[in-house]
C-alpha atoms as a PDB file:
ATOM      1  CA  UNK A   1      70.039  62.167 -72.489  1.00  0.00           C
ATOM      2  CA  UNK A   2      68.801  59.172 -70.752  1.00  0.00           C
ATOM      3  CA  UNK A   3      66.260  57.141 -71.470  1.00  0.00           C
ATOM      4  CA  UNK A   4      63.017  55.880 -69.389  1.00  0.00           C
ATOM      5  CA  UNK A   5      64.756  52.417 -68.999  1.00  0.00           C
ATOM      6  CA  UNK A   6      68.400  53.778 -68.351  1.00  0.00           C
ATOM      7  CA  UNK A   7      66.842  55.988 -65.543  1.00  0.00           C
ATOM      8  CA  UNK A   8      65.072  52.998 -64.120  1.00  0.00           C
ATOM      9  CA  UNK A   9      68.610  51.174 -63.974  1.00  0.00           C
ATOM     10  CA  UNK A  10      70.206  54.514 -62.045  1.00  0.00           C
ATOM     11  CA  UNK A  11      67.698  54.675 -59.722  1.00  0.00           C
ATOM     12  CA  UNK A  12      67.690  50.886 -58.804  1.00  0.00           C
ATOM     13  CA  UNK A  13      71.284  50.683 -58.355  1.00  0.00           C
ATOM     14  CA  UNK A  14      71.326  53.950 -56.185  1.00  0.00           C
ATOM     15  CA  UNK A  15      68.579  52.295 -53.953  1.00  0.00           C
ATOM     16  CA  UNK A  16      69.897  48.989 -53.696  1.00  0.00           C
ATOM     17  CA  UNK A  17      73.975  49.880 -53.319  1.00  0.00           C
ATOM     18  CA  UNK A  18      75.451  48.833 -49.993  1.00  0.00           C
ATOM     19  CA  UNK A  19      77.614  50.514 -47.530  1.00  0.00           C
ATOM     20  CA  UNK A  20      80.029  50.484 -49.809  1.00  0.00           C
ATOM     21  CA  UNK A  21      78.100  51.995 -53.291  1.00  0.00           C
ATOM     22  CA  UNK A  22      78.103  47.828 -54.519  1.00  0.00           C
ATOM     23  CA  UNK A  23      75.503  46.422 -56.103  1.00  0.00           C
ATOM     24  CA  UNK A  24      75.600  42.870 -57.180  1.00  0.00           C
ATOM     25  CA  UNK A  25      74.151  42.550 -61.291  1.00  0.00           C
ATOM     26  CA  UNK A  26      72.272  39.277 -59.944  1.00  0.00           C
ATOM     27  CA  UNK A  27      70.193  42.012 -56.991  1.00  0.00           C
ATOM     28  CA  UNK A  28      69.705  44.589 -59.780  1.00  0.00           C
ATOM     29  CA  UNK A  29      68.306  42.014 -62.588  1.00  0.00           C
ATOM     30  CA  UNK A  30      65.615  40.320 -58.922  1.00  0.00           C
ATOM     31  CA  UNK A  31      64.505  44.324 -58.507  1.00  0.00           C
ATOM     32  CA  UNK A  32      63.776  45.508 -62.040  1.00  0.00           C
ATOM     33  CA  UNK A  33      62.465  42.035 -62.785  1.00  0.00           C
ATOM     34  CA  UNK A  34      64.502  41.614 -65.808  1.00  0.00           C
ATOM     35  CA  UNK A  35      66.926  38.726 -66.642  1.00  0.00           C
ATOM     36  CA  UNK A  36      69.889  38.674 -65.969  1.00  0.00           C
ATOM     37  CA  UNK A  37      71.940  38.899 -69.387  1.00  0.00           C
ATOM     38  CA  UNK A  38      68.978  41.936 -69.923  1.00  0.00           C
ATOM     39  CA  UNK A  39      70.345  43.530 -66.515  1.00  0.00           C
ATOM     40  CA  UNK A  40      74.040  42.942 -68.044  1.00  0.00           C
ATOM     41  CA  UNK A  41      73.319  44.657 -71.351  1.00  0.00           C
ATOM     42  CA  UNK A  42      72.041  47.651 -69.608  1.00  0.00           C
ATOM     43  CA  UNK A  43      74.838  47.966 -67.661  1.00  0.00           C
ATOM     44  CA  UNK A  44      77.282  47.852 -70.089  1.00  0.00           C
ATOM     45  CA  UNK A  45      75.848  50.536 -71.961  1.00  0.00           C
ATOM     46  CA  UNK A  46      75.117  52.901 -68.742  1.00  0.00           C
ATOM     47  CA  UNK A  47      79.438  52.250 -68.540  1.00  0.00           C
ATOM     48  CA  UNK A  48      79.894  53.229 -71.704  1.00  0.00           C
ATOM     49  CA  UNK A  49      78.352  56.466 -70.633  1.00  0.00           C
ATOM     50  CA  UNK A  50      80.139  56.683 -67.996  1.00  0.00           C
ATOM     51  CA  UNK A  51      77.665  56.059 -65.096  1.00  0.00           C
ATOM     52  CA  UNK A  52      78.749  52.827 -64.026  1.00  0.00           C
ATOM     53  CA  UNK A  53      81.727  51.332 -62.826  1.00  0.00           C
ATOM     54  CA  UNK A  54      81.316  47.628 -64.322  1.00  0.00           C
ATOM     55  CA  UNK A  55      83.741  44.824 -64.433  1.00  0.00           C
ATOM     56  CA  UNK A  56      82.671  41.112 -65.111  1.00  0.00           C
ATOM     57  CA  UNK A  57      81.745  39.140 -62.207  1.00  0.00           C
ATOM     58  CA  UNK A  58      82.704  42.054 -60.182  1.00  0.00           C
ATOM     59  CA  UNK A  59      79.955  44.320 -58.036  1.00  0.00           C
ATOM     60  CA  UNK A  60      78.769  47.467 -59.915  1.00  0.00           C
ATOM     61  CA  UNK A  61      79.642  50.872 -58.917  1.00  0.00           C
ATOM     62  CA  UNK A  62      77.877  54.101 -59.743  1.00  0.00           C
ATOM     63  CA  UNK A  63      80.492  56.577 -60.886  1.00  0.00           C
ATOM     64  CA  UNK A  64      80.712  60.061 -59.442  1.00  0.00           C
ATOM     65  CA  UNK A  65      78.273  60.807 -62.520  1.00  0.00           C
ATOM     66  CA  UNK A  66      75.928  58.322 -62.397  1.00  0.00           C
ATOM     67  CA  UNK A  67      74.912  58.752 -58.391  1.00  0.00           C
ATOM     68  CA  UNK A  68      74.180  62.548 -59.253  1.00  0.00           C
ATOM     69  CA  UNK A  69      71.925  61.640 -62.235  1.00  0.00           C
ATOM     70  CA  UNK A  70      70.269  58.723 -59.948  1.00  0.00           C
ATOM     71  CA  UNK A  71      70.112  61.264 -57.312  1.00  0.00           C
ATOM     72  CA  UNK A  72      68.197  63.769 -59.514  1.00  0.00           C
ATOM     73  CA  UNK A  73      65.869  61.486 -60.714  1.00  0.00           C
ATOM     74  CA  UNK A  74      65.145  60.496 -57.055  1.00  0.00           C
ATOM     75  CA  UNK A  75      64.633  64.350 -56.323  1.00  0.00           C
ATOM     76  CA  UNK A  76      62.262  64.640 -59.053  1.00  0.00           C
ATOM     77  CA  UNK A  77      60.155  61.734 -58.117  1.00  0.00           C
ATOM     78  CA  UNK A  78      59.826  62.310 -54.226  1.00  0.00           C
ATOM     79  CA  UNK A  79      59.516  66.398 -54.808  1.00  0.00           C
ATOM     80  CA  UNK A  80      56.159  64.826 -57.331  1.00  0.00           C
ATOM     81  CA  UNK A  81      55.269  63.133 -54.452  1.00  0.00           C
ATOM     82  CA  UNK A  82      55.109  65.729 -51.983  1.00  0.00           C
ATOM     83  CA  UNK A  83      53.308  68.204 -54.129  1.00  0.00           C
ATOM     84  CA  UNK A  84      50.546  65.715 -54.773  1.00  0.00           C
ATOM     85  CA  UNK A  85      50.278  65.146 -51.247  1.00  0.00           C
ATOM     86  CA  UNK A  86      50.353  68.756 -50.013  1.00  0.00           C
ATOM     87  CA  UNK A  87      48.970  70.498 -53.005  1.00  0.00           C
ATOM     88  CA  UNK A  88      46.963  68.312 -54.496  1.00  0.00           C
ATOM     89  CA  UNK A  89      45.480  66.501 -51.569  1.00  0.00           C
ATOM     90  CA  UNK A  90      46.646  62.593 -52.797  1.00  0.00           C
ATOM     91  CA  UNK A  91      46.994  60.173 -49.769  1.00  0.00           C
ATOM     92  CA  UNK A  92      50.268  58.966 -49.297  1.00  0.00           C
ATOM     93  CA  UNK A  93      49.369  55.666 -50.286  1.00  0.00           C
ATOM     94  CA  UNK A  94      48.328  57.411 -53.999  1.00  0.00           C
ATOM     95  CA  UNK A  95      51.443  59.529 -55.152  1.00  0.00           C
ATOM     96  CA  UNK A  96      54.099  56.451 -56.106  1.00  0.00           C
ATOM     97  CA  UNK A  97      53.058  55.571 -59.516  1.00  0.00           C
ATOM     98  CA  UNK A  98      52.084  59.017 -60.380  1.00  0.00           C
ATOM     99  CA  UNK A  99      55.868  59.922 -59.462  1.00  0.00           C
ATOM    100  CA  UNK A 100      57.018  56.905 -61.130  1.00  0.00           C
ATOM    101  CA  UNK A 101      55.656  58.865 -64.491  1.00  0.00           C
ATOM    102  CA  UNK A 102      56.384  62.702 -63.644  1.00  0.00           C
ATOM    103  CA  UNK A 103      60.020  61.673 -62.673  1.00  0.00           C
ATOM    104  CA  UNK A 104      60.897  60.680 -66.117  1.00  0.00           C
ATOM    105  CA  UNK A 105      59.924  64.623 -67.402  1.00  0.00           C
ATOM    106  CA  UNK A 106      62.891  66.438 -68.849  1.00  0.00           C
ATOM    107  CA  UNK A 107      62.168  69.846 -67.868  1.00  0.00           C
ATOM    108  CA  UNK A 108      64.497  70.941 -64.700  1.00  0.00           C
ATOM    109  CA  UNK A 109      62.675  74.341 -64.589  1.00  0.00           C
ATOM    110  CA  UNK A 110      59.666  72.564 -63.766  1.00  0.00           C
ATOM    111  CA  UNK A 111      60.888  70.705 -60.946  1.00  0.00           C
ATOM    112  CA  UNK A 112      62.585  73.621 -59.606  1.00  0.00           C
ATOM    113  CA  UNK A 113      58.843  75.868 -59.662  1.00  0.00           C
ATOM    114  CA  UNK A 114      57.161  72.937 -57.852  1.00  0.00           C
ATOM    115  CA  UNK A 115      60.553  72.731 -55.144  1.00  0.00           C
ATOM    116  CA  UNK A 116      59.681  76.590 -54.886  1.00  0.00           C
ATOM    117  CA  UNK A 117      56.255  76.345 -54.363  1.00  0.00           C
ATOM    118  CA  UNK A 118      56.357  74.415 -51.441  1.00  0.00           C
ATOM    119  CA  UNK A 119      59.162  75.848 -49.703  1.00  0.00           C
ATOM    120  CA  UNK A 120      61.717  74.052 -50.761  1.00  0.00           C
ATOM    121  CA  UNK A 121      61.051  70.399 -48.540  1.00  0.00           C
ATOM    122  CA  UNK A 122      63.544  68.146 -47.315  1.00  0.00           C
ATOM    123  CA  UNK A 123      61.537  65.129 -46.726  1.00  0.00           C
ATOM    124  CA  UNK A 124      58.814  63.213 -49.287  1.00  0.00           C
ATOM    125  CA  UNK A 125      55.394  62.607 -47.896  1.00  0.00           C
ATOM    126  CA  UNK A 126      57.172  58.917 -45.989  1.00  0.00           C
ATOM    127  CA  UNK A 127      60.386  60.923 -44.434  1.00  0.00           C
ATOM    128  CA  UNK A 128      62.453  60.367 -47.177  1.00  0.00           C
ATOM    129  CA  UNK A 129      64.922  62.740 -47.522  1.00  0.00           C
ATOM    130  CA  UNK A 130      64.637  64.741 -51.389  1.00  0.00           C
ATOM    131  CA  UNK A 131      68.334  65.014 -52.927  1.00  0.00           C
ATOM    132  CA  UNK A 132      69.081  68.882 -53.358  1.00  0.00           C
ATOM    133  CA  UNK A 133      69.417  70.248 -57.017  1.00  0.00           C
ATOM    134  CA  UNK A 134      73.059  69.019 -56.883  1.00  0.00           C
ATOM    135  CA  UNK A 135      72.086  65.106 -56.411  1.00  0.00           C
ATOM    136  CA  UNK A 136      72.625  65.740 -52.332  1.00  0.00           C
ATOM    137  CA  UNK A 137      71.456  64.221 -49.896  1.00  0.00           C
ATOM    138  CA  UNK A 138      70.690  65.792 -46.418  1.00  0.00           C
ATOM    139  CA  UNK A 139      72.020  62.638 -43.988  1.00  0.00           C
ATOM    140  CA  UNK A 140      68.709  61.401 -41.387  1.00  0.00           C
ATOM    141  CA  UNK A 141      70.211  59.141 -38.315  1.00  0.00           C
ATOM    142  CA  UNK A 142      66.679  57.969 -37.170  1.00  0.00           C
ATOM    143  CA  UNK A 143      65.980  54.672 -35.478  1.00  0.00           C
ATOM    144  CA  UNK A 144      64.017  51.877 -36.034  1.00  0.00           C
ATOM    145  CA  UNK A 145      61.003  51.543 -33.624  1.00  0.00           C
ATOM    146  CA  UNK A 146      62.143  48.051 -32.605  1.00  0.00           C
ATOM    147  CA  UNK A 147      65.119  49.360 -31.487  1.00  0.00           C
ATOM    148  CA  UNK A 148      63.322  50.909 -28.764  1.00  0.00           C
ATOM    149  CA  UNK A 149      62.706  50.359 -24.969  1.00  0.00           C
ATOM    150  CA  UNK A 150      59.821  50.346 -22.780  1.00  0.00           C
ATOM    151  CA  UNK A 151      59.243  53.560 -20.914  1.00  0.00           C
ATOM    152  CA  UNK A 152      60.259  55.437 -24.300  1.00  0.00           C
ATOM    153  CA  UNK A 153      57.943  57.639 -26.060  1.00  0.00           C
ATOM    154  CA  UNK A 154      59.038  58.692 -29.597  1.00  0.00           C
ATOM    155  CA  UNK A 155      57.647  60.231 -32.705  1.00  0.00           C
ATOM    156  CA  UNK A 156      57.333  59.003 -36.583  1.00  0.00           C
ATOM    157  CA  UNK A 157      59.661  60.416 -38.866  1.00  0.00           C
ATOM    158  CA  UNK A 158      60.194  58.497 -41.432  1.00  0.00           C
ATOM    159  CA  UNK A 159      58.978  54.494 -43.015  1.00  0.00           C
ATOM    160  CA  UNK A 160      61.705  52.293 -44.022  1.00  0.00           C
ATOM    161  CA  UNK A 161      59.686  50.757 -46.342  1.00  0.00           C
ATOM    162  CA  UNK A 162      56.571  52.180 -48.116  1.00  0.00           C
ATOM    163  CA  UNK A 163      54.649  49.690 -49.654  1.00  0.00           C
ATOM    164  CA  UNK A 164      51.051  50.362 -50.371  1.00  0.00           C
ATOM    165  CA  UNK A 165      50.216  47.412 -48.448  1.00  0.00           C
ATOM    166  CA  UNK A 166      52.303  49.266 -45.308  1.00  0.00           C
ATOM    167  CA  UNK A 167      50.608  52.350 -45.932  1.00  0.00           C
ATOM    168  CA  UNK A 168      47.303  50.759 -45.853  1.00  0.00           C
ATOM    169  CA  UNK A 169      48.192  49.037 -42.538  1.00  0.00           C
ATOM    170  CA  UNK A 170      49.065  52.198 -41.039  1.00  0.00           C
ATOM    171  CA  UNK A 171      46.229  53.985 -42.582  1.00  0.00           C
ATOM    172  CA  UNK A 172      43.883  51.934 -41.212  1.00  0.00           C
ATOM    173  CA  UNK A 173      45.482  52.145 -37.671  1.00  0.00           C
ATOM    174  CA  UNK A 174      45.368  56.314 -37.661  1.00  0.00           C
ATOM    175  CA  UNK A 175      49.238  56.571 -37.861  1.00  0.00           C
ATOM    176  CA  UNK A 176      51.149  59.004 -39.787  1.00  0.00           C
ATOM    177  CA  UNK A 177      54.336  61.179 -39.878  1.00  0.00           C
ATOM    178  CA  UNK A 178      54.786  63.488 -36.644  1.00  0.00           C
ATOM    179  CA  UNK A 179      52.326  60.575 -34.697  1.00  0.00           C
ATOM    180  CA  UNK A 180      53.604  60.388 -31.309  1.00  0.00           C
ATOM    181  CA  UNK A 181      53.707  56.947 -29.714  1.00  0.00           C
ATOM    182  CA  UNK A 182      54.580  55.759 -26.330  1.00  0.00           C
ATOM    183  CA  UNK A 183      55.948  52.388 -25.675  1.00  0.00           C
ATOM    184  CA  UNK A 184      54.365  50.106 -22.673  1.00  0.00           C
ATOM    185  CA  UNK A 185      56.056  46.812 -23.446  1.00  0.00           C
ATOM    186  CA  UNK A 186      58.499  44.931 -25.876  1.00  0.00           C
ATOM    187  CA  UNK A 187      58.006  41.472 -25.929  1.00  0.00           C
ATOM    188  CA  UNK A 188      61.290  39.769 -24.897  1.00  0.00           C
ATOM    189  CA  UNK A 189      60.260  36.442 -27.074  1.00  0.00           C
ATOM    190  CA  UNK A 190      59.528  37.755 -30.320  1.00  0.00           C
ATOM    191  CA  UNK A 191      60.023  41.394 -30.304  1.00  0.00           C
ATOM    192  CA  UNK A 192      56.558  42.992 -30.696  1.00  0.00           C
ATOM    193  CA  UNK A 193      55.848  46.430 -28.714  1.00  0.00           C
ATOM    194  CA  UNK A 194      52.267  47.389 -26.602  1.00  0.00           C
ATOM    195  CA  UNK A 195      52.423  50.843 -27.513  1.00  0.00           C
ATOM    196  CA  UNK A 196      49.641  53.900 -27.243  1.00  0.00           C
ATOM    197  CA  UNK A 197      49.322  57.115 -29.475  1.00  0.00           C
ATOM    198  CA  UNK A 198      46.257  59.637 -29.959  1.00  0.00           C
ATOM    199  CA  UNK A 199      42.650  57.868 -29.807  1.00  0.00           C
ATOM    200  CA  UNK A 200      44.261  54.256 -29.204  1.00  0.00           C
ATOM    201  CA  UNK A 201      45.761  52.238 -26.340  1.00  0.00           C
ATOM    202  CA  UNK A 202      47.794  49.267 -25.956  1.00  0.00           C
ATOM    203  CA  UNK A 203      47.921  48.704 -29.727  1.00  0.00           C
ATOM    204  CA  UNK A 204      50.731  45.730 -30.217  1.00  0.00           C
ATOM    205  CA  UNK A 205      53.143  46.025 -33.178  1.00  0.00           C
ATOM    206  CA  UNK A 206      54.882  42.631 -34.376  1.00  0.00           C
ATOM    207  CA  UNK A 207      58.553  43.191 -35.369  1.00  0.00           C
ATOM    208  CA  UNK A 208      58.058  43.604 -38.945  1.00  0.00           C
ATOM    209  CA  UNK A 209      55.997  46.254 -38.158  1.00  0.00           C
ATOM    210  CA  UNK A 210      58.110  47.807 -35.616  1.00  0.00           C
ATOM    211  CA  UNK A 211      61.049  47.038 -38.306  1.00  0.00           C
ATOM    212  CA  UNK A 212      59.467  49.657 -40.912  1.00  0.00           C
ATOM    213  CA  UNK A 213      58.842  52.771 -39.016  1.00  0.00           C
ATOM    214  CA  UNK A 214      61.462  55.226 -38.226  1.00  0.00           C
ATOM    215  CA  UNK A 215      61.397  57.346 -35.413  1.00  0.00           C
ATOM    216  CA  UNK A 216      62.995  60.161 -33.483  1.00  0.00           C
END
């Protein structure tokens, strides 16, 4: 059985793998905040278990059994999520280190009750999709708001980043999932968008912000 830290490695290196399921030991050690030769040690002994694919110098690879286990961690922290959110009323800007906690709990039933109690959701409280008891993933093709054109109006699905500091921002600017927004203007020079949504008009976006939202 995994431990707290090994778990923390699996779900890093499923978040941070490429196109092609690499992950470069240097990009895992930067996002765990861990050294290097700490990273490498870890690694090693997820391989031994037979999670990772890991070769000197080389890119890491999740095996076939290591991306299910990173999956089902994932599940278990973004199904904590959404019941905080829907049952127990958290903001979504609340429910990340609470998951960060719960996901670590060893009881599958458990998990399974609170998937059953809300109806079994697809998304987390940001539009991320939750991996299915199996470690799958339901596929989302959604775009990035600055991908967008004038004229278009398009709704929130999902953030591409959720930072509490991004959550905040949108917070404070009465935007959520399902908020419907239509776009005015994009800014040829730098990319911003003039857009409008319910209560507030000709609100402009810089790319960065435009960059993190997700929208169909």
């Amino acid at each position: 059985m995994a431990t707290v830290t090994e778990e923390n490695y699996l779900k890093a290196l499923i978040s941070l793998a490429d196109a092609e399921d690499k992950v470069a030991v240097s990009e895992l050690s930067r996002a765990l905040g861990v050294s290097k030769p700490s990273a490498n040690s870890m690694v090693r002994k997820l391989a031994d278990a037979g999670l990772v694919r890991y070769e000197k110098y080389k890119p890491l690879r999740l095996t076939a059994a290591g991306r299910k286990a990173a999956a089902l961690i994932v599940r278990k922290h973004r199904l904590t999520e959404m019941f905080l959110v829907e049952r127990m009323g958290f903001g979504w800007e609340e429910v990340h280190a609470i998951a960060e906690q719960i996901e670590h709990v060893k009881s599958p039933v458990f998990f399974s009750r609170m998937d059953e109690l809300m109806g079994f959701p697809t998304i987390d409280p940001h539009g991320s999709p939750i991996p299915d008891k199996d470690g799958n993933y339901v596929k989302t093709h959604h775009r990035r708001l600055s991908d967008c054109d004038s004229g278009q109006t398009v709704t929130i699905v999902a953030l591409a980043h959720d930072s509490n500091e991004f959550l905040h921002f949108l917070n404070d600017r009465d935007l959520k999932l399902k908020s419907v927004l239509t776009i005015h203007h994009r800014e040829a020079f730098d990319g911003s968008l003039t857009v409008s949504y319910s209560g507030h008009d000709n609100v402009v976006f810089s790319k960065i912000v435009a960059d993190r939202i997700l929208v169909r």
